[in-house]
C-alpha atoms as a PDB file:
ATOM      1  CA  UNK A   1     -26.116 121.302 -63.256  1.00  0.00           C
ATOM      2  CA  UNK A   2     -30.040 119.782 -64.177  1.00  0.00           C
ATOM      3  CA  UNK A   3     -30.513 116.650 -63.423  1.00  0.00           C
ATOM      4  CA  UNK A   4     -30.416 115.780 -67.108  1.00  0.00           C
ATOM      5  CA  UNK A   5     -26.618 117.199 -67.404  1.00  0.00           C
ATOM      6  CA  UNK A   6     -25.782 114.992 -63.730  1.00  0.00           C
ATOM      7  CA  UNK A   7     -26.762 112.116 -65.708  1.00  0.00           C
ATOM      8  CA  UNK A   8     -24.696 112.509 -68.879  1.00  0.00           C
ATOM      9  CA  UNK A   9     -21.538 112.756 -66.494  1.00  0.00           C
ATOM     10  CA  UNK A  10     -22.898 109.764 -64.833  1.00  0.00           C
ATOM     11  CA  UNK A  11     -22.850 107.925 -67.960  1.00  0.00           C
ATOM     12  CA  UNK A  12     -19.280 109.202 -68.889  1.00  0.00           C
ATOM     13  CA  UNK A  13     -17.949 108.597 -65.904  1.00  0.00           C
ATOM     14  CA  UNK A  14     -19.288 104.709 -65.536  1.00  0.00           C
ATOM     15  CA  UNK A  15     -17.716 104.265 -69.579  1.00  0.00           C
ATOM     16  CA  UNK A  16     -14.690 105.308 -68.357  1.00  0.00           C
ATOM     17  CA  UNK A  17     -14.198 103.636 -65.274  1.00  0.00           C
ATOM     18  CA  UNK A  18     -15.234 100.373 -67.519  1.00  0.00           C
ATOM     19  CA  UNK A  19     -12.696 101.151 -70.037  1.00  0.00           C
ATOM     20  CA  UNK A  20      -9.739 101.897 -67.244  1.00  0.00           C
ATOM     21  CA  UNK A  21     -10.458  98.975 -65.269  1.00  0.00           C
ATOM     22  CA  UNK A  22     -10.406  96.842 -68.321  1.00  0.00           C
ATOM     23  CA  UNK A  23      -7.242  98.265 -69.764  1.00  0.00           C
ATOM     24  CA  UNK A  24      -5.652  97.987 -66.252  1.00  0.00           C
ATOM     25  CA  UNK A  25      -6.512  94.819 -65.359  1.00  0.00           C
ATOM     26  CA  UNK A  26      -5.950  93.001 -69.228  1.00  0.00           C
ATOM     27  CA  UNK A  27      -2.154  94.897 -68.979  1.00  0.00           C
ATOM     28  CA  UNK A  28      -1.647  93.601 -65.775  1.00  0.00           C
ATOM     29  CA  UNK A  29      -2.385  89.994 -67.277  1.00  0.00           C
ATOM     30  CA  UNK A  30      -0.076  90.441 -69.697  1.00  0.00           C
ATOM     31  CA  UNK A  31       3.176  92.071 -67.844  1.00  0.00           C
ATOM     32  CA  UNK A  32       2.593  89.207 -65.715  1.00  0.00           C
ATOM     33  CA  UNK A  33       2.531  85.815 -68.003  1.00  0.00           C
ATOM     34  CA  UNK A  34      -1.507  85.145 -66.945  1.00  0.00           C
ATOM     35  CA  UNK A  35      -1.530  84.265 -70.784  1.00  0.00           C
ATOM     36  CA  UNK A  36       0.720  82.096 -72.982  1.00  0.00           C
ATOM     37  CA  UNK A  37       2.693  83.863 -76.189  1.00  0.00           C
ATOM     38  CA  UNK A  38      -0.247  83.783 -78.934  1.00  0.00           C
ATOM     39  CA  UNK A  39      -3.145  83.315 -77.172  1.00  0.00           C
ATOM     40  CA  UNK A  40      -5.942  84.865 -78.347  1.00  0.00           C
ATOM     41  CA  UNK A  41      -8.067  87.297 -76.518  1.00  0.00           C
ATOM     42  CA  UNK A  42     -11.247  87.517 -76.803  1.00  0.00           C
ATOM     43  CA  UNK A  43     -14.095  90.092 -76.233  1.00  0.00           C
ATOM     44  CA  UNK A  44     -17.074  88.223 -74.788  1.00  0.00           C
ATOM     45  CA  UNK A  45     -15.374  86.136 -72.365  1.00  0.00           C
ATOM     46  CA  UNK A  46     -13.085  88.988 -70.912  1.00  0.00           C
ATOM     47  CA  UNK A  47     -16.209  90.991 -70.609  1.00  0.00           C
ATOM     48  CA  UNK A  48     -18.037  88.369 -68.809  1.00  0.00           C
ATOM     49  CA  UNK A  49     -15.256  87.685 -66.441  1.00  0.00           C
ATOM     50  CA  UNK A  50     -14.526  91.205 -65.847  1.00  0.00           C
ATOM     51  CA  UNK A  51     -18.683  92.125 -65.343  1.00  0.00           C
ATOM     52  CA  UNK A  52     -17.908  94.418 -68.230  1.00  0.00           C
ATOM     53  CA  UNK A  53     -19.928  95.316 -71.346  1.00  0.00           C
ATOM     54  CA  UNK A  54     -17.955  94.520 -74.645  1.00  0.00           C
ATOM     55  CA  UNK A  55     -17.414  98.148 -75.787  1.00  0.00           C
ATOM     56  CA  UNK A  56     -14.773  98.915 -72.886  1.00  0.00           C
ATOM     57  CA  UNK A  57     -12.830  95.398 -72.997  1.00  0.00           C
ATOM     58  CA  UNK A  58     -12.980  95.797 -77.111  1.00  0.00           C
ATOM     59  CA  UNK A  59     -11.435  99.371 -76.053  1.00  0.00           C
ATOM     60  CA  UNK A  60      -8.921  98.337 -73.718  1.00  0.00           C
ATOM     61  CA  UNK A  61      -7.690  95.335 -76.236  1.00  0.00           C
ATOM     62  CA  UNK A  62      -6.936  98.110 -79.120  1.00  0.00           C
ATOM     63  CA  UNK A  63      -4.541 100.175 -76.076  1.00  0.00           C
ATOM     64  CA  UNK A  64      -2.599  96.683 -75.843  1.00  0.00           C
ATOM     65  CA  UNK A  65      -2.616  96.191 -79.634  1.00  0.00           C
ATOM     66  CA  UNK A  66      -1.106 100.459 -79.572  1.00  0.00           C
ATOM     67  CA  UNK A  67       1.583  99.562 -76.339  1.00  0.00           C
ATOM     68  CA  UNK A  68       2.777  96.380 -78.117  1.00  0.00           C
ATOM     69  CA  UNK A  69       1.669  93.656 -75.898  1.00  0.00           C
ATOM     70  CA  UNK A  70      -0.692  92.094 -77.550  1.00  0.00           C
ATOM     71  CA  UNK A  71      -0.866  91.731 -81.875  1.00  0.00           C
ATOM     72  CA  UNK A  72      -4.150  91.815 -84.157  1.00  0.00           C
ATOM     73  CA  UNK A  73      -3.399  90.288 -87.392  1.00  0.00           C
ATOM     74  CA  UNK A  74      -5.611  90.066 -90.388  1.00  0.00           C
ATOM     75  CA  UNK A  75      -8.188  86.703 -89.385  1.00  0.00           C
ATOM     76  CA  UNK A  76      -6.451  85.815 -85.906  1.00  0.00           C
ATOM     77  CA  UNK A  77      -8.077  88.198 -83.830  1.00  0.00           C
ATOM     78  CA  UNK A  78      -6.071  89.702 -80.996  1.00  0.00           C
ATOM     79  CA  UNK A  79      -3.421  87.379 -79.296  1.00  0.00           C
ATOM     80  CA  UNK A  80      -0.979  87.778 -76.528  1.00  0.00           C
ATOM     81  CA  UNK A  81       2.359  89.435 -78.370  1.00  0.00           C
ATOM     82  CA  UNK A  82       5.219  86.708 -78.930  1.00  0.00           C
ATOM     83  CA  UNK A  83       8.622  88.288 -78.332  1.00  0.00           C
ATOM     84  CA  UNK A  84      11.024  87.150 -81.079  1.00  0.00           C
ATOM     85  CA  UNK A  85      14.805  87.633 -80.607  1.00  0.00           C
ATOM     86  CA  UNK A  86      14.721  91.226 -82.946  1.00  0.00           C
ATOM     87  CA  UNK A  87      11.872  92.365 -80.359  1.00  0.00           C
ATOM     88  CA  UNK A  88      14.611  91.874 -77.369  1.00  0.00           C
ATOM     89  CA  UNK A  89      16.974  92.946 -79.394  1.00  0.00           C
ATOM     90  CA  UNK A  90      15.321  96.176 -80.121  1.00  0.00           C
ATOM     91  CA  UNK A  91      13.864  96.766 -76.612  1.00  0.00           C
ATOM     92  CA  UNK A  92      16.954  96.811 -75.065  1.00  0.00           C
ATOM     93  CA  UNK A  93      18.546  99.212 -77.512  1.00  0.00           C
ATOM     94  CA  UNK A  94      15.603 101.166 -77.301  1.00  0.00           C
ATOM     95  CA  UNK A  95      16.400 101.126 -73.279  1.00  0.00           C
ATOM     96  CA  UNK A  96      20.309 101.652 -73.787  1.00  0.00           C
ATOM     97  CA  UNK A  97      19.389 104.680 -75.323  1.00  0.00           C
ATOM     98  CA  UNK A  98      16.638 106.270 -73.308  1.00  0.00           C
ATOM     99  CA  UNK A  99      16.752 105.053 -70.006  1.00  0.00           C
ATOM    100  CA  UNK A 100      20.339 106.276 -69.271  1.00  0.00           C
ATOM    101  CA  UNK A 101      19.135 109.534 -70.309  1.00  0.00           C
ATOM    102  CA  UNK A 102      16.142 108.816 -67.771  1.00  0.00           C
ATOM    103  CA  UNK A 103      18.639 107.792 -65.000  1.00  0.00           C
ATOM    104  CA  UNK A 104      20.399 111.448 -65.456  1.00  0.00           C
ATOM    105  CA  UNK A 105      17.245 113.259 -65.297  1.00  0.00           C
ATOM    106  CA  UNK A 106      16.518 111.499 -62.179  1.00  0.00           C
ATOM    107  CA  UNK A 107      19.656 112.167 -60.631  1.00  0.00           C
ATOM    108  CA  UNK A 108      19.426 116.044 -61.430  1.00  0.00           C
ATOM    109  CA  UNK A 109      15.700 116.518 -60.414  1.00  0.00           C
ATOM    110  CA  UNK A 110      14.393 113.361 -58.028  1.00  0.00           C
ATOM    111  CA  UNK A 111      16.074 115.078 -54.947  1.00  0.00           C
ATOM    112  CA  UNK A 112      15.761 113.031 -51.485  1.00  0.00           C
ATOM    113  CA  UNK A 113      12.160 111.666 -52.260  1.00  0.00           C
ATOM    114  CA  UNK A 114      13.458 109.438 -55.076  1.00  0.00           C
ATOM    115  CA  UNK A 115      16.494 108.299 -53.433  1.00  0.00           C
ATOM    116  CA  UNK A 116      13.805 106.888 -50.331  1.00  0.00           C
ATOM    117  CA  UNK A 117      12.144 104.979 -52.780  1.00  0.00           C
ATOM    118  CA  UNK A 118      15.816 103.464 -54.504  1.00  0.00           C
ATOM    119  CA  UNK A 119      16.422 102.662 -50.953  1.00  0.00           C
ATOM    120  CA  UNK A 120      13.074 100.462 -50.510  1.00  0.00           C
ATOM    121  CA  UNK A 121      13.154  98.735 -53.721  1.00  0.00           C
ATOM    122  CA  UNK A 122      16.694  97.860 -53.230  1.00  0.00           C
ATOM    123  CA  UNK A 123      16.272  96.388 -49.567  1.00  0.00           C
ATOM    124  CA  UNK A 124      13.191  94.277 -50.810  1.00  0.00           C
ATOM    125  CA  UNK A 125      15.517  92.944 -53.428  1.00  0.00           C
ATOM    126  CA  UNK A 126      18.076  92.026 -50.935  1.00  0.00           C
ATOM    127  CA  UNK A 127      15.433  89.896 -49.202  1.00  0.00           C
ATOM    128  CA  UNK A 128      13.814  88.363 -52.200  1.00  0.00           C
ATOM    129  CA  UNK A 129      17.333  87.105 -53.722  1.00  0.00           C
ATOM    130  CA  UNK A 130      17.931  85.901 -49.585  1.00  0.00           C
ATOM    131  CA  UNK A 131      14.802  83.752 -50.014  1.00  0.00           C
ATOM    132  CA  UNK A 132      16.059  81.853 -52.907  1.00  0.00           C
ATOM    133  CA  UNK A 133      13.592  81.056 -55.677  1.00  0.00           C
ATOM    134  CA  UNK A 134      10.752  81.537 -53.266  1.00  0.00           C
ATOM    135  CA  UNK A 135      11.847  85.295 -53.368  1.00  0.00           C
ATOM    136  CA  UNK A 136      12.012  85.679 -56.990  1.00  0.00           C
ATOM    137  CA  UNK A 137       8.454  87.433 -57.434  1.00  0.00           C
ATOM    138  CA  UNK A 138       9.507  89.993 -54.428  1.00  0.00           C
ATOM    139  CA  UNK A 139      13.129  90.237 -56.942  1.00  0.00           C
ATOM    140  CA  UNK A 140      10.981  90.978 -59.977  1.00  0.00           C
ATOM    141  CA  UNK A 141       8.674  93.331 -58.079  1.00  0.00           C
ATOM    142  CA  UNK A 142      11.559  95.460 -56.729  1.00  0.00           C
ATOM    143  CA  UNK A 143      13.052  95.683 -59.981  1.00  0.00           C
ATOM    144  CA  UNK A 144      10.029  97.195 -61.524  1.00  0.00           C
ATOM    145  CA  UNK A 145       9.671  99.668 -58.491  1.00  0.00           C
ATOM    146  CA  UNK A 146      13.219 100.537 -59.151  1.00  0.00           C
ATOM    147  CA  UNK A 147      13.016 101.499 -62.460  1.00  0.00           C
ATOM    148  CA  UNK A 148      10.220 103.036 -62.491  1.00  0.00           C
ATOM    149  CA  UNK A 149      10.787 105.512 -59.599  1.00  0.00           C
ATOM    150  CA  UNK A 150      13.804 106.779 -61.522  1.00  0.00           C
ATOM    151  CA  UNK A 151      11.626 106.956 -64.476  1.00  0.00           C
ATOM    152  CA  UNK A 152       9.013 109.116 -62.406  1.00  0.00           C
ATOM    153  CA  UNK A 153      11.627 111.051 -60.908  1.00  0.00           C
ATOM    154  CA  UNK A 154      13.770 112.305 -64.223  1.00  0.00           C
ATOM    155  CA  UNK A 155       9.899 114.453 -64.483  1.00  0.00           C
ATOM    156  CA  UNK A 156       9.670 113.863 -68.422  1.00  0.00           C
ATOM    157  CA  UNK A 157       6.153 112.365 -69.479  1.00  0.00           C
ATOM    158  CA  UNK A 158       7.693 111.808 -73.041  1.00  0.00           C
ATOM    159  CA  UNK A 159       9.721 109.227 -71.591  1.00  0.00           C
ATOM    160  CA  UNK A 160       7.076 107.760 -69.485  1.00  0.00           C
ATOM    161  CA  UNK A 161       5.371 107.323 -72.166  1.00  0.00           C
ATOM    162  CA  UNK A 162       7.991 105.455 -73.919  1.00  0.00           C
ATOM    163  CA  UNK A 163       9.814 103.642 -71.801  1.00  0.00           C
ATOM    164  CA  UNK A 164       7.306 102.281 -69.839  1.00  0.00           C
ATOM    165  CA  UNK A 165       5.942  99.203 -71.327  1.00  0.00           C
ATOM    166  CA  UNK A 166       9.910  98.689 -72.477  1.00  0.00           C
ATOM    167  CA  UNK A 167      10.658  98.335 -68.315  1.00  0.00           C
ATOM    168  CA  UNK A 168       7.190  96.121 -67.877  1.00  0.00           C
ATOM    169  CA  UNK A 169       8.047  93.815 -70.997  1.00  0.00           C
ATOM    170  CA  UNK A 170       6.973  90.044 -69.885  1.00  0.00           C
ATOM    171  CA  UNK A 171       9.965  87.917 -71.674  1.00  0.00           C
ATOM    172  CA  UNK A 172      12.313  90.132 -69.044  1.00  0.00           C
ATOM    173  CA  UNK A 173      10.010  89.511 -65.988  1.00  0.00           C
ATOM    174  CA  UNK A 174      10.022  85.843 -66.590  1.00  0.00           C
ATOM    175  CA  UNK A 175      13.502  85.658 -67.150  1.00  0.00           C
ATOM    176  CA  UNK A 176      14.121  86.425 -63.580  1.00  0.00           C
ATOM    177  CA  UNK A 177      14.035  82.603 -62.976  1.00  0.00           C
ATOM    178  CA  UNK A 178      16.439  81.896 -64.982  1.00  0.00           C
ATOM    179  CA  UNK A 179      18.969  83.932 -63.334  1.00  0.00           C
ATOM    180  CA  UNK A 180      21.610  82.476 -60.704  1.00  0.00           C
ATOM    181  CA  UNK A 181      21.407  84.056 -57.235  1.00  0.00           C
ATOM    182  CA  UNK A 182      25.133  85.484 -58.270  1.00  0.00           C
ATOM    183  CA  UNK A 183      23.637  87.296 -61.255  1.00  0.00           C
ATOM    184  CA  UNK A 184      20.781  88.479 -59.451  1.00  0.00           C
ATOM    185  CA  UNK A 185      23.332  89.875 -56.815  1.00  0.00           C
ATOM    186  CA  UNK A 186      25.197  91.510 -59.380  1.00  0.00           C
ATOM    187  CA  UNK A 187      22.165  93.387 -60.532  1.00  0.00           C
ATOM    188  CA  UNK A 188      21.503  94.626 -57.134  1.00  0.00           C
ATOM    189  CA  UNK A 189      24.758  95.875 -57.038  1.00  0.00           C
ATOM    190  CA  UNK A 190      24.292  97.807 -59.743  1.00  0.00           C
ATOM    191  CA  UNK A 191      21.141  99.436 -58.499  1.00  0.00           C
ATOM    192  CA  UNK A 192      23.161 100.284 -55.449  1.00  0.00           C
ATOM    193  CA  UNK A 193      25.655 102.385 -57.156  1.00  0.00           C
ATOM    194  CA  UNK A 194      22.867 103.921 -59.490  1.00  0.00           C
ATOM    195  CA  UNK A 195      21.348 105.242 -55.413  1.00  0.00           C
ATOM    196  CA  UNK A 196      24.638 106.358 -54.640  1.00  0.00           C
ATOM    197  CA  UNK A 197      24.657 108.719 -57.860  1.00  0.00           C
ATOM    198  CA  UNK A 198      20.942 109.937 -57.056  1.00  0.00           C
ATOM    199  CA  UNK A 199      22.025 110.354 -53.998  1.00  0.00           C
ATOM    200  CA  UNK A 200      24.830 112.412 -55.223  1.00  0.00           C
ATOM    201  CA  UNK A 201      22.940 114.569 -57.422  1.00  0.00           C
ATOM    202  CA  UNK A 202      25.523 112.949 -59.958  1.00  0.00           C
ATOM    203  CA  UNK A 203      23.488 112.764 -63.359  1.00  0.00           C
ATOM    204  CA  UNK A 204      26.917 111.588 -65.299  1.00  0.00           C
ATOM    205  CA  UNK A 205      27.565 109.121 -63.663  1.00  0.00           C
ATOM    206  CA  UNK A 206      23.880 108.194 -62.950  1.00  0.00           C
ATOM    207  CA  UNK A 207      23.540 107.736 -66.947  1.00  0.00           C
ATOM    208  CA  UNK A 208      26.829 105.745 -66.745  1.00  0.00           C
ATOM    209  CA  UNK A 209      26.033 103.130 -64.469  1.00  0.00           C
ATOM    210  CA  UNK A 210      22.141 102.604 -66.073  1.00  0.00           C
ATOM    211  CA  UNK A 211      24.400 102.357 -69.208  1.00  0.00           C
ATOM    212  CA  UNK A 212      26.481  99.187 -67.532  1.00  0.00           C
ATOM    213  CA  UNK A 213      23.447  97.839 -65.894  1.00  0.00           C
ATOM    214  CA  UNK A 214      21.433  97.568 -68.919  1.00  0.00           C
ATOM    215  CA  UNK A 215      23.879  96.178 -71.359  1.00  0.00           C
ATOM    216  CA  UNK A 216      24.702  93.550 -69.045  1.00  0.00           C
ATOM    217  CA  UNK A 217      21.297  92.507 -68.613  1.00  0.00           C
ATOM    218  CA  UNK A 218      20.912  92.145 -72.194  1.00  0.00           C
ATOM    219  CA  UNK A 219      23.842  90.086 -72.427  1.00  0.00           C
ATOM    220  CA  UNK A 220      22.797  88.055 -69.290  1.00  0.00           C
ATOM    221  CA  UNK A 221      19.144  87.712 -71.040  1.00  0.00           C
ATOM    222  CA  UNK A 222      20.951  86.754 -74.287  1.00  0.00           C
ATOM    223  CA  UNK A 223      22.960  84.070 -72.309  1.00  0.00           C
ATOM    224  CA  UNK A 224      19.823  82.395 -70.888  1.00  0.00           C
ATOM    225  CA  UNK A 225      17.202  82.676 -74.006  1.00  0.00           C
ATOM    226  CA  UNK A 226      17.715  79.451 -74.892  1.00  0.00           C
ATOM    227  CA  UNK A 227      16.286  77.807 -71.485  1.00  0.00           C
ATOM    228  CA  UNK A 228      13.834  81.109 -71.305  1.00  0.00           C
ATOM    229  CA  UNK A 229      11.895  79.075 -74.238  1.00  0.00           C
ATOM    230  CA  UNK A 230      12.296  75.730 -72.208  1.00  0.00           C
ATOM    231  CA  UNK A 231      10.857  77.410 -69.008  1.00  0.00           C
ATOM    232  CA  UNK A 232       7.578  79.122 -68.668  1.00  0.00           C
ATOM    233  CA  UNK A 233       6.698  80.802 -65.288  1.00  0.00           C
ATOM    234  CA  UNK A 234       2.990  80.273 -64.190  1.00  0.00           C
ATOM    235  CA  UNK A 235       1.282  83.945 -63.066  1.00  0.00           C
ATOM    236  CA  UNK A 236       1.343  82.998 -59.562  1.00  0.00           C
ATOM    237  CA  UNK A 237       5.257  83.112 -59.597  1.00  0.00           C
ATOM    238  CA  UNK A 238       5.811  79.212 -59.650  1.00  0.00           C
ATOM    239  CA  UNK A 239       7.765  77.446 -62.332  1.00  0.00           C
END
């Protein structure tokens, strides 16, 4: 390679970095409440903020506009997506069908590897809903790691690629807060019996109890909407 070539891939590689850690850092942001339903986002501050030139944060925006957390409406620029009651609604049918299906793959393929991680997630879980609302970051965190190893595990990128802004989707992080510690111990329970059928090698019964667990989140979510719009969680975790 001439020097000429070495600094062509230089280039690339710099753009792309720019355009990864902008798109990584802006979805983070988002999954986690940093912004408010509706606010806008916009270019030049992001890229000064993030030591970024425009081109990759203008890049990165456009991915968030594509995975549905963030809108870009004819003369409002691009603002932080607002989750009506159809968008829950639909997410969690959109779930109900597809992550049961995930759940089975999971139990078929994941072998011993997944079931260590099910294990982990579900112990930190334990201890977050033990520390009472100052544990309800660690809750929310082992919930994503537990849904996401069983999405990794069922070895289908089509449903990666779906289902994974569904399982990061900021209205059901928040709502985490809302939930008594009763609730949030009947979720763990759940996840418990969804190990035991990894464990098993049982995909049935796997895609079963994902089945249970989702629908009665929905309905728990459903339940608690009303004070979800009354309460909004700051990014660092505190009400």
């Amino acid at each position: 390679m001439n020097l000429e070539s070495a600094d062509k891939t230089g280039d690339f590689m710099r753009v792309q970095n720019g355009r990864d850690k902008a798109y990584e850092t802006l979805r983070q942001r988002l999954v986690g409440g940093h912004y408010g339903p509706g606010e806008q986002l916009k270019e030049e501050p992001l890229a000064r903020e993030l030591g970024l030139s425009r081109t990759p944060v203008r890049t990165a925006l456009r991915r968030l506009v594509e995975d549905g957390l963030a809108t870009d409406a004819a003369g409002q620029g691009i603002r932080v997506a607002e989750w009506s009651d159809w968008d829950v609604e639909e997410t969690f049918q959109l779930r109900m069908l597809l992550e049961p299906y995930a759940s089975f793959l999971a139990a078929t393929r994941g072998g011993a590897a997944v079931v260590e991680k099910l294990e982990a997630s579900n112990a930190a879980m334990a201890a977050g809903i033990a520390a009472g609302s100052d544990g309800i970051g660690e809750v929310q965190s082992a919930n994503r790691d537990f849904h996401h190893a069983l999405l990794e595990a069922s070895g289908s990128p089509r449903l990666r690629t779906i289902l994974v802004t569904m399982i990061d989707m900021p209205i059901i992080k928040r709502s985490f807060y809302l939930y008594t510690p009763q609730e949030l111990e009947q979720s763990l329970h759940h996840h418990r019996d969804l190990t035991l059928a990894v464990h098993a090698q049982d995909g049935e019964l796997a895609r079963q109890v994902m089945q249970l667990h989702l629908r009665m989140s929905y309905h728990r979510f459903m339940v608690h909407r009303d004070e979800y719009r009354r309460v909004s969680p700051t990014p660092d975790g505190e009400k």
